[in-house]
N, C-alpha and C. Protein backbone atom coordinates (compact mmCIF):
# COMPACT_ATOMS: atom_id res chain seq x y z
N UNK A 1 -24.73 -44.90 45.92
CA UNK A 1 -23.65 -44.29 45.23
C UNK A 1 -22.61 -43.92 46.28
N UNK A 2 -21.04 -43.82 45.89
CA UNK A 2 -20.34 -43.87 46.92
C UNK A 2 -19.32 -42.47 46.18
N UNK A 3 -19.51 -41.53 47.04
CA UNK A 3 -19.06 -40.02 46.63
C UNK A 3 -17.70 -40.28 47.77
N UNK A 4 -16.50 -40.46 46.95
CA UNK A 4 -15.35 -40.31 47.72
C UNK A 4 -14.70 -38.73 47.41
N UNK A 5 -15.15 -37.96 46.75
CA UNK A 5 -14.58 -36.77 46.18
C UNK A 5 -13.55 -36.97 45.03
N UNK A 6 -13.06 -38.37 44.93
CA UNK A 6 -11.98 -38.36 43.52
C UNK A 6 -12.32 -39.29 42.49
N UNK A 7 -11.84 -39.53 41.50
CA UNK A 7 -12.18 -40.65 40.92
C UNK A 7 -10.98 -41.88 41.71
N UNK A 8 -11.12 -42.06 42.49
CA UNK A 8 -10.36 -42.49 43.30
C UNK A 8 -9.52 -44.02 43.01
N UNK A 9 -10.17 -44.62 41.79
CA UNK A 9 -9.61 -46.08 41.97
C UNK A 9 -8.69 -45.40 40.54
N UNK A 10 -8.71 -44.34 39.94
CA UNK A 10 -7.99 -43.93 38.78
C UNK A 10 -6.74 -43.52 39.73
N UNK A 11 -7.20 -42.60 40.40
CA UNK A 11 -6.11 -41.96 41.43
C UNK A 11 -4.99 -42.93 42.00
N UNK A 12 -5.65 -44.14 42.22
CA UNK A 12 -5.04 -45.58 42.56
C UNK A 12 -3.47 -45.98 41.88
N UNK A 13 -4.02 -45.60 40.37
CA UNK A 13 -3.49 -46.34 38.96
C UNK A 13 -2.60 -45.06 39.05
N UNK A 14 -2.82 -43.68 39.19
CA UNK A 14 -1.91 -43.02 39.01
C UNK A 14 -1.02 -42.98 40.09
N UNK A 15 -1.05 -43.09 41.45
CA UNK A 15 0.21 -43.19 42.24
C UNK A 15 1.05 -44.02 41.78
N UNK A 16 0.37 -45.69 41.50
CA UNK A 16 1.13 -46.82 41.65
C UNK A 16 2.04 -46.70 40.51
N UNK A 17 1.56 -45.89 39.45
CA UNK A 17 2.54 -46.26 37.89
C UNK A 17 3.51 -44.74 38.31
N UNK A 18 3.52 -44.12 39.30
CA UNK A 18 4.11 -42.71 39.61
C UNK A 18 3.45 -41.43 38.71
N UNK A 19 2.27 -41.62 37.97
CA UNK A 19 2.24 -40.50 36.99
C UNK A 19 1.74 -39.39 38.46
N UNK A 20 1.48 -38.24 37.41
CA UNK A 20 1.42 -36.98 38.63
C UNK A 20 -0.47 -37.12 38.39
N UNK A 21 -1.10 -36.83 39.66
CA UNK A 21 -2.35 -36.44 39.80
C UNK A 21 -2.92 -36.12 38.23
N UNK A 22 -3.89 -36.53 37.74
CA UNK A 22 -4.65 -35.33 36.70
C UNK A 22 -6.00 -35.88 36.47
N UNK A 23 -7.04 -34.92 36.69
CA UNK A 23 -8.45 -34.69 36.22
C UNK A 23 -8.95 -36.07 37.28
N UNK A 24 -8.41 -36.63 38.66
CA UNK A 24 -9.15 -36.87 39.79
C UNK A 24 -9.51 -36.46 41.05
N UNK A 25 -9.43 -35.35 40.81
CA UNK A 25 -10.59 -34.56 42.51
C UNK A 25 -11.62 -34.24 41.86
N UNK A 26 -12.67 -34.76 42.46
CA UNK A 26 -14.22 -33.98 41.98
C UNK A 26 -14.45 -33.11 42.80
N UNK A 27 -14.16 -33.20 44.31
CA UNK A 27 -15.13 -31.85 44.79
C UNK A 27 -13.87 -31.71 46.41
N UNK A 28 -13.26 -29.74 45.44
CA UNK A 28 -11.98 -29.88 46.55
C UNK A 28 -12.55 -29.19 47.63
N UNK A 29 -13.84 -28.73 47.67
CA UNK A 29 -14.96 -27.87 48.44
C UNK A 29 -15.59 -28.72 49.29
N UNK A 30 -15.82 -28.13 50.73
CA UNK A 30 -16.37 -29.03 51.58
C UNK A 30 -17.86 -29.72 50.98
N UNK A 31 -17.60 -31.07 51.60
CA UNK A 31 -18.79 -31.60 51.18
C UNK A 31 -20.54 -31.06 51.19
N UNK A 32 -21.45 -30.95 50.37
CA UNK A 32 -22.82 -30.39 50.52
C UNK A 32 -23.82 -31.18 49.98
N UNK A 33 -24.68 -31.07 50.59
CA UNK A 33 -25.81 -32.86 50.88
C UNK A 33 -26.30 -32.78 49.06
N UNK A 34 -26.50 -34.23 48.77
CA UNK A 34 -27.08 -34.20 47.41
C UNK A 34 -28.42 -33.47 47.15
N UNK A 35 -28.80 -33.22 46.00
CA UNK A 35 -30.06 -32.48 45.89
C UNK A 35 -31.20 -33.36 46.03
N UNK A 36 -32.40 -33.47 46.17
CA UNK A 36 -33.50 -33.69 47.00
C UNK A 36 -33.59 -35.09 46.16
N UNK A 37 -33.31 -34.83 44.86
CA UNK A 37 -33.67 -35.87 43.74
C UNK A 37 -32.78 -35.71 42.73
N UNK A 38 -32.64 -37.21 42.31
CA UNK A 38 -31.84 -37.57 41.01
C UNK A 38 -32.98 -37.47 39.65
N UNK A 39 -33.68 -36.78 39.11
CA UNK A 39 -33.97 -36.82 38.26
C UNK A 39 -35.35 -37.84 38.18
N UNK A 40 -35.73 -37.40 39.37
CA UNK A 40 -37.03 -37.94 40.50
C UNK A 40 -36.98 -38.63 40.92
N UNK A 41 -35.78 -39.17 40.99
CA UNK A 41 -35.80 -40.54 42.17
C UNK A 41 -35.00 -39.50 43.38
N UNK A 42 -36.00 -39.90 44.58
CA UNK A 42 -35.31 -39.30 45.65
C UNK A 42 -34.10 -40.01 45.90
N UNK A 43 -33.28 -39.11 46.75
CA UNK A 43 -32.07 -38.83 47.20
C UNK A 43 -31.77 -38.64 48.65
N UNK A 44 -31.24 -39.45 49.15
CA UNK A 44 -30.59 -39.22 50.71
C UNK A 44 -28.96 -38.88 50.32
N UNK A 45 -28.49 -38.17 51.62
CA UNK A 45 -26.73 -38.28 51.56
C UNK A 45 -26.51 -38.64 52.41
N UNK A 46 -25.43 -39.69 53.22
CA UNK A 46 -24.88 -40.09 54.48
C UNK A 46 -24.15 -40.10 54.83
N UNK A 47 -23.55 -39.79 56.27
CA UNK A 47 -21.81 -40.22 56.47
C UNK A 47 -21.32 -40.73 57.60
N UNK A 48 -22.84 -41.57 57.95
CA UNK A 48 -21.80 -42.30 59.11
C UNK A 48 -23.12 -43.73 58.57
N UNK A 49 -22.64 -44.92 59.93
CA UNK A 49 -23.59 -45.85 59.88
C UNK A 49 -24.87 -45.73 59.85
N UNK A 50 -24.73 -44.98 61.35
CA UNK A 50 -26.61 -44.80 62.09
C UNK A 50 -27.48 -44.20 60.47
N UNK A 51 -27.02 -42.61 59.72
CA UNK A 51 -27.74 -42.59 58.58
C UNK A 51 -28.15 -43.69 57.62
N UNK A 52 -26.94 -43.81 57.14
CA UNK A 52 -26.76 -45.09 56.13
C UNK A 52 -27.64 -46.28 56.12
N UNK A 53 -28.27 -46.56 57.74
CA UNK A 53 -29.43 -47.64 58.24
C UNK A 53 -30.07 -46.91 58.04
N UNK A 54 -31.04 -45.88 58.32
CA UNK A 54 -32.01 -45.23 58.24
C UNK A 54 -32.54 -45.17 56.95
N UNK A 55 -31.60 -44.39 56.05
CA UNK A 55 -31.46 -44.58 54.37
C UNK A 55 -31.87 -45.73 54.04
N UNK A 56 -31.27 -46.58 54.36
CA UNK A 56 -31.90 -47.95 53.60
C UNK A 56 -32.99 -48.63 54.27
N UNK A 57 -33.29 -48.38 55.00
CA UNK A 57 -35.06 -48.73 55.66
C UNK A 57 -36.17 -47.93 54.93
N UNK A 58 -35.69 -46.62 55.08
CA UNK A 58 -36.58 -45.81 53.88
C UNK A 58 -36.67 -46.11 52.83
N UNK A 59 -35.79 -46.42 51.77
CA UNK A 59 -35.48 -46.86 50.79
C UNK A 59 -36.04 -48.44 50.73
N UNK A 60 -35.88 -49.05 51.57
CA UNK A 60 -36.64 -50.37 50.79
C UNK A 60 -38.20 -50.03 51.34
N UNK A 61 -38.83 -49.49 52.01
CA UNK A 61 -40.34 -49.30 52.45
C UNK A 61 -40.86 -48.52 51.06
N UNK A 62 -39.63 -47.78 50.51
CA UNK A 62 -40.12 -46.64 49.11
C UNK A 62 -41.05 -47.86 47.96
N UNK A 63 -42.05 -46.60 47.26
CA UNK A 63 -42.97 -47.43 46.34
C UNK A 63 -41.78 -47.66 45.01
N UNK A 64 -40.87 -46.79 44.98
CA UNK A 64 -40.20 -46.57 43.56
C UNK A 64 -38.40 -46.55 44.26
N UNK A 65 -37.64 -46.22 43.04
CA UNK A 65 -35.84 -46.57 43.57
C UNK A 65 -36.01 -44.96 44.44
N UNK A 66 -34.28 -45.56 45.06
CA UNK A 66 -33.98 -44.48 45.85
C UNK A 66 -32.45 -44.30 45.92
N UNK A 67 -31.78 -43.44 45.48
CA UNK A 67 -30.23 -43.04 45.82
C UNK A 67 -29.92 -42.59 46.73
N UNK A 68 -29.19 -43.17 47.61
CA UNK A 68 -28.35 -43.14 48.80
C UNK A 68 -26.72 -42.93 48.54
N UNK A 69 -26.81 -41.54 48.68
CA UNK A 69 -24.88 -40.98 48.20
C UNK A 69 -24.36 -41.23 49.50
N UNK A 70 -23.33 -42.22 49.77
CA UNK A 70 -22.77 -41.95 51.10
C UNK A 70 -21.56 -41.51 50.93
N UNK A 71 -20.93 -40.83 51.40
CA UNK A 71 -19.55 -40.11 51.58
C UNK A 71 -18.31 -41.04 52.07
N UNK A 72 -17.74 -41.51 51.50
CA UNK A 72 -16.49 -42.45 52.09
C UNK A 72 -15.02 -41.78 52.19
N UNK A 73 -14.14 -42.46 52.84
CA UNK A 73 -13.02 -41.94 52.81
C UNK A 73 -12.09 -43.11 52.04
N UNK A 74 -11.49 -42.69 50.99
CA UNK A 74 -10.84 -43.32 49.92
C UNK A 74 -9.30 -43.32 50.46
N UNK A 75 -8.88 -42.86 50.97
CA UNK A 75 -7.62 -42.87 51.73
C UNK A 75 -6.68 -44.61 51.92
N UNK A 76 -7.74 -45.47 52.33
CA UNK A 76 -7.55 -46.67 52.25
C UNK A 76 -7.15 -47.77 50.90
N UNK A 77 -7.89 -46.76 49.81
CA UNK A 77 -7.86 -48.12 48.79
C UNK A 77 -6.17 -47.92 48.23
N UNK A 78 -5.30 -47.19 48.25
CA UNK A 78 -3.97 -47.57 47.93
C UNK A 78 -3.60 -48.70 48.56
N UNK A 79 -3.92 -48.96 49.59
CA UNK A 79 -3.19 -50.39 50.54
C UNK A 79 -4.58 -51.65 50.33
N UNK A 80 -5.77 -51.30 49.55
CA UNK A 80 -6.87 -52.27 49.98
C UNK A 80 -6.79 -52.76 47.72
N UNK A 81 -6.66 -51.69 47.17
CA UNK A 81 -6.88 -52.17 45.42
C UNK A 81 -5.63 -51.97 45.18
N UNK A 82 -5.75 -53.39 44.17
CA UNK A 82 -4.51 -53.72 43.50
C UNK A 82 -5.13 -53.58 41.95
N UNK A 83 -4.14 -53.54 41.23
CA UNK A 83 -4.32 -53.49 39.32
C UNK A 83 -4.62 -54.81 38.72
């Protein structure tokens, strides 16, 4: 799962058409690690590479799924997504 803090590809649609911001920031609070489990599937959070490898070594050795929230910076997709 990829936790950018906004709904970010909406956020996209709203610069490009000029409307004003509305109902895309999810979390204006510093970031805080996911909870242990999604509803028993364990849960990692990451924010760089080195985790992100680790996470997914664990995760494929796991008997059952596993969510890996990594933290991205969305800053980019105005110049990277188009409509």
């Amino acid at each position: 799962m990829l936790d950018d803090k906004w709904l970010a590809l909406i956020k996209v649609k709203q610069l490009r058409r000029q409307f004003p911001l509305y109902g895309t920031e999810l979390q204006a609070e510093n970031y805080r690690e996911p909870p242990a489990h999604y509803f028993g599937v364990p849960a990692h959070g990451v924010r760089n590479a080195e985790a992100l490898e680790k996470a997914v070594k664990t995760a494929l050795a796991a008997d059952g799924p596993t969510v890996i929230e990594a933290v991205v910076d969305s800053e980019h997709y105005v110049d990277t997504v188009y409509d």
